[in-house]
PDB file of N, CA and C in Angstrom:
ATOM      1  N   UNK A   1     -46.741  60.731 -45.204  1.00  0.00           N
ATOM      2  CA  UNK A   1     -46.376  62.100 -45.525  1.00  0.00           C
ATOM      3  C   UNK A   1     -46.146  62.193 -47.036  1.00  0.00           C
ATOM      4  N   UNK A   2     -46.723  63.198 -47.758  1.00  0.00           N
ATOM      5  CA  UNK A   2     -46.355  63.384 -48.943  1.00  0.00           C
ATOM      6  C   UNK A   2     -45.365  63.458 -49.695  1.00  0.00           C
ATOM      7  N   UNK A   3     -44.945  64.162 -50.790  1.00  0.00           N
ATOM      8  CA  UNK A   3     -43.436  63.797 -51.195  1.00  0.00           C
ATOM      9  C   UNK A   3     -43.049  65.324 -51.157  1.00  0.00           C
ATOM     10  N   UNK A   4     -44.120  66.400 -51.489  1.00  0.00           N
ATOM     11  CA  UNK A   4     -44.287  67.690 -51.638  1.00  0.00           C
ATOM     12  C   UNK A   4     -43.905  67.973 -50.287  1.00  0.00           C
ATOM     13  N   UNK A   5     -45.249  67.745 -48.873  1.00  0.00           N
ATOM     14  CA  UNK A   5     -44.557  67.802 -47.428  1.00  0.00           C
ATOM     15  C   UNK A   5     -43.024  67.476 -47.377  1.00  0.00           C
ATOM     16  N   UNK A   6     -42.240  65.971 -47.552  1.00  0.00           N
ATOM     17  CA  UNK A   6     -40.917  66.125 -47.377  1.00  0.00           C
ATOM     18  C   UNK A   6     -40.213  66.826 -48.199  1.00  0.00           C
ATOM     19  N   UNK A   7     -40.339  67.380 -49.303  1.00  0.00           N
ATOM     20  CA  UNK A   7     -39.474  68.458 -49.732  1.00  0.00           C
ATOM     21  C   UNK A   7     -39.190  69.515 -49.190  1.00  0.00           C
ATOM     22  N   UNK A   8     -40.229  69.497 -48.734  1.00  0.00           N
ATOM     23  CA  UNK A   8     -40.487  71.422 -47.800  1.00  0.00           C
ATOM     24  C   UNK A   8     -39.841  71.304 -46.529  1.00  0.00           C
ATOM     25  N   UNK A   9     -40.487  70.091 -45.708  1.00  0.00           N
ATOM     26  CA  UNK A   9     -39.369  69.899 -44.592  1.00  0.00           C
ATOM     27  C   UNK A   9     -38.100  69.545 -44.682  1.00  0.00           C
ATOM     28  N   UNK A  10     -37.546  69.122 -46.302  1.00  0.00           N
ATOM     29  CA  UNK A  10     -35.760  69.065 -45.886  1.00  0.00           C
ATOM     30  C   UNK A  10     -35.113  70.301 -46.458  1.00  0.00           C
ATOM     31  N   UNK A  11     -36.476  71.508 -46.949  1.00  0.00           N
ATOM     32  CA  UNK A  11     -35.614  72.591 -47.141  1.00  0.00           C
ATOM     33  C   UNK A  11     -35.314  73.175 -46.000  1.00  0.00           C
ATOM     34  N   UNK A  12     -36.699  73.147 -44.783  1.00  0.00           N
ATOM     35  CA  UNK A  12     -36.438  73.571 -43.492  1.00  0.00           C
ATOM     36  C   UNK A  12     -35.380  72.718 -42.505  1.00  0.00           C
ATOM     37  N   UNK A  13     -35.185  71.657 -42.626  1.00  0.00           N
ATOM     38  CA  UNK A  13     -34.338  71.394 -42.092  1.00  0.00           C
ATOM     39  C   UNK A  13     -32.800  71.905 -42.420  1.00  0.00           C
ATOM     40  N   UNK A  14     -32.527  71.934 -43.630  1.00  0.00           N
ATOM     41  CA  UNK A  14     -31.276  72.518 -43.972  1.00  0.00           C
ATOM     42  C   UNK A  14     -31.215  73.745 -43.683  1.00  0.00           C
ATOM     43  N   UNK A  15     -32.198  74.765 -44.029  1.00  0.00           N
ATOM     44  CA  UNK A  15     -31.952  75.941 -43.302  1.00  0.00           C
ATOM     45  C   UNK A  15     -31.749  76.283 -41.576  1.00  0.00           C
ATOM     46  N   UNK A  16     -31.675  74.957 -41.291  1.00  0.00           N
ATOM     47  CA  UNK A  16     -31.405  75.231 -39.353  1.00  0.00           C
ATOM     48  C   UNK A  16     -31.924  76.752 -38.744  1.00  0.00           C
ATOM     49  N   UNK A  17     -33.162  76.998 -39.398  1.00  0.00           N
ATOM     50  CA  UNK A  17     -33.620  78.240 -38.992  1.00  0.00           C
ATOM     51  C   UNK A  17     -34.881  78.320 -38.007  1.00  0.00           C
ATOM     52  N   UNK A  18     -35.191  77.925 -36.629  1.00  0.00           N
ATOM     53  CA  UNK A  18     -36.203  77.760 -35.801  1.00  0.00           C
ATOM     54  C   UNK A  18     -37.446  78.463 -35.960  1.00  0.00           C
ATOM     55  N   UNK A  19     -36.975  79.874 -36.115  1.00  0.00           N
ATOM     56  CA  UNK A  19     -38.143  80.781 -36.672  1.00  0.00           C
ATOM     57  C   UNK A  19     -38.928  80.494 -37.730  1.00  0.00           C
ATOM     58  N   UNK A  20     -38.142  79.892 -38.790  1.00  0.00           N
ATOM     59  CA  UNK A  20     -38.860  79.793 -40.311  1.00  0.00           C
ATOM     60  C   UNK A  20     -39.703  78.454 -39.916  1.00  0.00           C
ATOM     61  N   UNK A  21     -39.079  77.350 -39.267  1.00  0.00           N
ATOM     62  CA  UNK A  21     -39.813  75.692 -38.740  1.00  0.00           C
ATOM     63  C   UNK A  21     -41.152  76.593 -38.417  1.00  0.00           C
ATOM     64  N   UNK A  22     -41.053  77.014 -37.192  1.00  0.00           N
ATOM     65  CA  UNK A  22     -42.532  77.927 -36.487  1.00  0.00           C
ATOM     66  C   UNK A  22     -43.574  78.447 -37.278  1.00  0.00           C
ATOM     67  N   UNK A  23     -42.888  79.424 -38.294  1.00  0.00           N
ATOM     68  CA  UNK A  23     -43.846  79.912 -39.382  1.00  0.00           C
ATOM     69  C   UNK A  23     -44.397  79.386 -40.182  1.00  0.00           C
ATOM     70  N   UNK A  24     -43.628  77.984 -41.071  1.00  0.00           N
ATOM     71  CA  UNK A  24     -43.764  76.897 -41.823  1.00  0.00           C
ATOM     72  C   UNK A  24     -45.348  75.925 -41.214  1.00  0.00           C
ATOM     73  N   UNK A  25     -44.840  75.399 -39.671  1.00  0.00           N
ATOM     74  CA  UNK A  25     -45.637  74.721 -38.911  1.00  0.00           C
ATOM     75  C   UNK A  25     -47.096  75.517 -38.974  1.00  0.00           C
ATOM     76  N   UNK A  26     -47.122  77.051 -39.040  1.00  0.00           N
ATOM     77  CA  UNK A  26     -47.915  77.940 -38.151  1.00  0.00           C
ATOM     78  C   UNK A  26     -49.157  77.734 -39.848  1.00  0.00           C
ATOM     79  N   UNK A  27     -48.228  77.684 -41.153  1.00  0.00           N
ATOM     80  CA  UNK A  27     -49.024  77.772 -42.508  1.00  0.00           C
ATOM     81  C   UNK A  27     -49.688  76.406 -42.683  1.00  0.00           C
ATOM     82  N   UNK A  28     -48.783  75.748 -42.537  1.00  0.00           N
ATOM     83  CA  UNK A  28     -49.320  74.238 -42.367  1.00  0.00           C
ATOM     84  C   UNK A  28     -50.176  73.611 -41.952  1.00  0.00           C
ATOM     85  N   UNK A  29     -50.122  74.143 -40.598  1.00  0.00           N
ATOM     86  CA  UNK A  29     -51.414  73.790 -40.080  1.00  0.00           C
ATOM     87  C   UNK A  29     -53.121  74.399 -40.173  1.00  0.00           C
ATOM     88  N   UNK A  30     -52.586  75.585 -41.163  1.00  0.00           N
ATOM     89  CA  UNK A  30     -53.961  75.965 -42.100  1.00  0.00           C
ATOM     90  C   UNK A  30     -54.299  75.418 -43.254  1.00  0.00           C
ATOM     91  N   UNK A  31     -53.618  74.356 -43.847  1.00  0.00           N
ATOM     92  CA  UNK A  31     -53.867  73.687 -45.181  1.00  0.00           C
ATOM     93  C   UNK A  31     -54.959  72.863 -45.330  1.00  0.00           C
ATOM     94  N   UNK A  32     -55.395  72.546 -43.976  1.00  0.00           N
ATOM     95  CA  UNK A  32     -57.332  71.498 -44.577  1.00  0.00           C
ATOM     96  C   UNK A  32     -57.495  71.876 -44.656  1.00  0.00           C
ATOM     97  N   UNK A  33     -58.192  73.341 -44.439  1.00  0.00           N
ATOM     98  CA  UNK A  33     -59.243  74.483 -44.349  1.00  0.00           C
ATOM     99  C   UNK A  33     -59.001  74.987 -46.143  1.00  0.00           C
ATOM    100  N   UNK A  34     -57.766  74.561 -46.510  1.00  0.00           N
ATOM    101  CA  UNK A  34     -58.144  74.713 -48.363  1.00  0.00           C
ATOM    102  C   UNK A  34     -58.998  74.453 -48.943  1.00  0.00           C
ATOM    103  N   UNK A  35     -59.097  72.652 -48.870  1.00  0.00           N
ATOM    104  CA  UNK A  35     -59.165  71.906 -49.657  1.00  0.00           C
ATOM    105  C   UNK A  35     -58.557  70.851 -49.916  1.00  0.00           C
ATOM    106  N   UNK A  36     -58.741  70.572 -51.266  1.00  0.00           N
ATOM    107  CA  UNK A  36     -57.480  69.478 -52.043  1.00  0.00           C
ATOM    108  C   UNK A  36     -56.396  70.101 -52.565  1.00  0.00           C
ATOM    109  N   UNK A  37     -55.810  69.748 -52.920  1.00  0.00           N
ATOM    110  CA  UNK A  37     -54.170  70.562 -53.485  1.00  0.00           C
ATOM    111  C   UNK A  37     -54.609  70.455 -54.712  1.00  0.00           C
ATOM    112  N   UNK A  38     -53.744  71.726 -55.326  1.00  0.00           N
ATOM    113  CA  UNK A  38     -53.839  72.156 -56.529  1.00  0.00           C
ATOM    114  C   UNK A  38     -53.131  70.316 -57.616  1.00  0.00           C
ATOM    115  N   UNK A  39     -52.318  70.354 -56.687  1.00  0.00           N
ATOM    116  CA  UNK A  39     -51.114  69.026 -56.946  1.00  0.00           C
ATOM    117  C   UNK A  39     -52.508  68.246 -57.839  1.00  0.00           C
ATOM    118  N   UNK A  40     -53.277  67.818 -57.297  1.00  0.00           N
ATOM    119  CA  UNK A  40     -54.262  66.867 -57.836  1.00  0.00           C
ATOM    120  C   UNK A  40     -54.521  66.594 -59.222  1.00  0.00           C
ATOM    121  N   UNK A  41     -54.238  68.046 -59.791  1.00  0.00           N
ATOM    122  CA  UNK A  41     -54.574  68.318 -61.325  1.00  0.00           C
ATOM    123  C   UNK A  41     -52.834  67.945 -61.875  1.00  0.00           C
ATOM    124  N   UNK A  42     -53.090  67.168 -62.659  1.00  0.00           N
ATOM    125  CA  UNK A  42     -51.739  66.751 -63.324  1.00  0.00           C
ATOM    126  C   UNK A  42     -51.004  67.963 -64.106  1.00  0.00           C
ATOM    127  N   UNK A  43     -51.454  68.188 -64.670  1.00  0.00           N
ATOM    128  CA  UNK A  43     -50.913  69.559 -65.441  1.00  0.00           C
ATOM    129  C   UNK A  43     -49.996  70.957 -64.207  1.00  0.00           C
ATOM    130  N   UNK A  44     -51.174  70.995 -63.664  1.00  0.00           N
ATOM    131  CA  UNK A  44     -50.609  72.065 -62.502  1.00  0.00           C
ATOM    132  C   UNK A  44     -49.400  70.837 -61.491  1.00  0.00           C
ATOM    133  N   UNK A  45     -49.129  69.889 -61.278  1.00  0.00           N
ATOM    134  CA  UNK A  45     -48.431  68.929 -60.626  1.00  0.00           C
ATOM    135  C   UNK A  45     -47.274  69.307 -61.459  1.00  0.00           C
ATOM    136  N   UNK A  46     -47.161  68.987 -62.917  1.00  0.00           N
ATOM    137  CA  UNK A  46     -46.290  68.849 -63.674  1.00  0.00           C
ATOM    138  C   UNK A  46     -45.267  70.518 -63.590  1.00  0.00           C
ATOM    139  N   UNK A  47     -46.080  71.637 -63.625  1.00  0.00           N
ATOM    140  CA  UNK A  47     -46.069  72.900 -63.696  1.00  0.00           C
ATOM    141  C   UNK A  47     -45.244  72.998 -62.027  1.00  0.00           C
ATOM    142  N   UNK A  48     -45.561  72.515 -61.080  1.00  0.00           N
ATOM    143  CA  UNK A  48     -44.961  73.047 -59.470  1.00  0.00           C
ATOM    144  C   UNK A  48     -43.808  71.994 -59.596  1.00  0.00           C
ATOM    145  N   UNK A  49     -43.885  71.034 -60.238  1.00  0.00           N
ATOM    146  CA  UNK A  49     -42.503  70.096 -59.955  1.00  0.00           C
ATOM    147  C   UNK A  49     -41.080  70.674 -61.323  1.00  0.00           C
ATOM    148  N   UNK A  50     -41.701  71.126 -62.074  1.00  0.00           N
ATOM    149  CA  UNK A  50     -40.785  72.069 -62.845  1.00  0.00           C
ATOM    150  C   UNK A  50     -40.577  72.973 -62.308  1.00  0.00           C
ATOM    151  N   UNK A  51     -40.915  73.874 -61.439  1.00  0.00           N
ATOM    152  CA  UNK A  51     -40.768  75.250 -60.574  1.00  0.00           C
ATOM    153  C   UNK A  51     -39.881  75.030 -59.478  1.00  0.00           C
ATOM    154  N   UNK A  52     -40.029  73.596 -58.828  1.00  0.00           N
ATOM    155  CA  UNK A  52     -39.393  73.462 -57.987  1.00  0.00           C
ATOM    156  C   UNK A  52     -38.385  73.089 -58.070  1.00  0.00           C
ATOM    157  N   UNK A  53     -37.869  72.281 -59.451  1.00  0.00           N
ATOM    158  CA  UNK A  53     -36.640  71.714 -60.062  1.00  0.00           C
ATOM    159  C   UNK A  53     -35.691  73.261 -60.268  1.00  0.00           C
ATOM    160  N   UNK A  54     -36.116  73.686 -61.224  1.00  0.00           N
ATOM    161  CA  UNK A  54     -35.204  74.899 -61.625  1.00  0.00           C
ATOM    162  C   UNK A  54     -34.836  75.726 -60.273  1.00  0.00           C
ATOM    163  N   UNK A  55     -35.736  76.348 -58.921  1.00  0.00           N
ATOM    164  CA  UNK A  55     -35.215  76.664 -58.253  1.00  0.00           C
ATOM    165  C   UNK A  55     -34.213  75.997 -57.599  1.00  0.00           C
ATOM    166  N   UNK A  56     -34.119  74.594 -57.114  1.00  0.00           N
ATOM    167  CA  UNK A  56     -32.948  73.802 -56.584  1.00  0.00           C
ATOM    168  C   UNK A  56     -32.205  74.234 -57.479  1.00  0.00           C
ATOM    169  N   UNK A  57     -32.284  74.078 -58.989  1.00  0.00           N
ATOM    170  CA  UNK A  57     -30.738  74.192 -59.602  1.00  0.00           C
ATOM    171  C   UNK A  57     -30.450  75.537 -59.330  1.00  0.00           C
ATOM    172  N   UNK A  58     -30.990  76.631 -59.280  1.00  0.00           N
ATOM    173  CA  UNK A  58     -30.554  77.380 -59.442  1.00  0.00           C
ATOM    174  C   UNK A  58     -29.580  77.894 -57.815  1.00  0.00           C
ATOM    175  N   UNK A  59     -30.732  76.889 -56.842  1.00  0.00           N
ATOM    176  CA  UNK A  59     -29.720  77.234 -55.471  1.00  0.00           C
ATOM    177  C   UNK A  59     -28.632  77.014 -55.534  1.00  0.00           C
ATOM    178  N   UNK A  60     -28.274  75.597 -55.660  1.00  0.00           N
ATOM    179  CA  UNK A  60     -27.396  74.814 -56.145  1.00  0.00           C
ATOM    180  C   UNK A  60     -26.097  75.704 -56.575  1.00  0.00           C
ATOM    181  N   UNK A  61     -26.364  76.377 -57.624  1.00  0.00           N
ATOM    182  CA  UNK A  61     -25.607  77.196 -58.199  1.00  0.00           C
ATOM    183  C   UNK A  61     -24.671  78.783 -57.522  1.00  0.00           C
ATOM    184  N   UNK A  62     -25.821  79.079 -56.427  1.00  0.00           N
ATOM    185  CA  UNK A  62     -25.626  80.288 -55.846  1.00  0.00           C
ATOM    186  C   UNK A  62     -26.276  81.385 -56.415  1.00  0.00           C
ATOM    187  N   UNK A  63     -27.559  80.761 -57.416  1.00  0.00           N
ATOM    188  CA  UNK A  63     -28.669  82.483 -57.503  1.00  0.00           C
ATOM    189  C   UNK A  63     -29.536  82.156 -57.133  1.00  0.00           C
ATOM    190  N   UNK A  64     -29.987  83.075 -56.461  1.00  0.00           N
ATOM    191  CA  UNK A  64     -31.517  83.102 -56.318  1.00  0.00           C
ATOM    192  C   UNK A  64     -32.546  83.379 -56.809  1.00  0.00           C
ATOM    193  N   UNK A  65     -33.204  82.823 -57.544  1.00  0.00           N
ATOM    194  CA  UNK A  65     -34.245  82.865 -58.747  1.00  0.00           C
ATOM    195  C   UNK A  65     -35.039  84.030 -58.597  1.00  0.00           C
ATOM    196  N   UNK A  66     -35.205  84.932 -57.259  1.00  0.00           N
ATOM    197  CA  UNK A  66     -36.081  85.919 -57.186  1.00  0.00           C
ATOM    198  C   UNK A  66     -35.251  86.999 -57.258  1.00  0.00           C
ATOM    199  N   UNK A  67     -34.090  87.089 -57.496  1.00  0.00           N
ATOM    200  CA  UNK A  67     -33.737  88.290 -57.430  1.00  0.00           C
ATOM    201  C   UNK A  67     -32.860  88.606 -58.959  1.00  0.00           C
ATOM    202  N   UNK A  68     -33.538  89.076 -59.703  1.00  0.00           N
ATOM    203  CA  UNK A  68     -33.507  89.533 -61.090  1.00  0.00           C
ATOM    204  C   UNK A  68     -31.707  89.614 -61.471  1.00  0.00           C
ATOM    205  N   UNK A  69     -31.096  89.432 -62.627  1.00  0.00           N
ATOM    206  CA  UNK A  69     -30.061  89.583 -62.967  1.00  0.00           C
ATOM    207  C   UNK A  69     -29.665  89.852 -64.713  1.00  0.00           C
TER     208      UNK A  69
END
């Protein structure tokens, strides 16, 4: 399993939310039909693992990065 896959599943797991697992599972299981992951290209790798850093901190914190302040 990837490192990207277990990130995503220990956000779903912490959210103890059954519905979101289902929907998650339901996207997931459309991901061969992509391709290769963007991940592949180092630059864009570097670019989603910075995106994904700042949102943890910002959970972390109690904002939510999408909702403007």
């Amino acid at each position: 399993m990837t490192l990207n896959r277990r990130f995503h599943d220990a956000i779903l797991d912490a959210a103890h939310n059954h519905f979101l697992r289902k929907a998650a599972v339901g996207v997931q299981a459309s991901f061969p039909l992509l391709g290769d992951s963007n991940l592949l290209d180092k630059p864009r790798a570097r670019a989603a693992h910075a995106q994904h850093s700042l949102e943890y901190r910002l959970a972390r914190i109690g904002r939510d990065p999408g909702v403007p302040r």
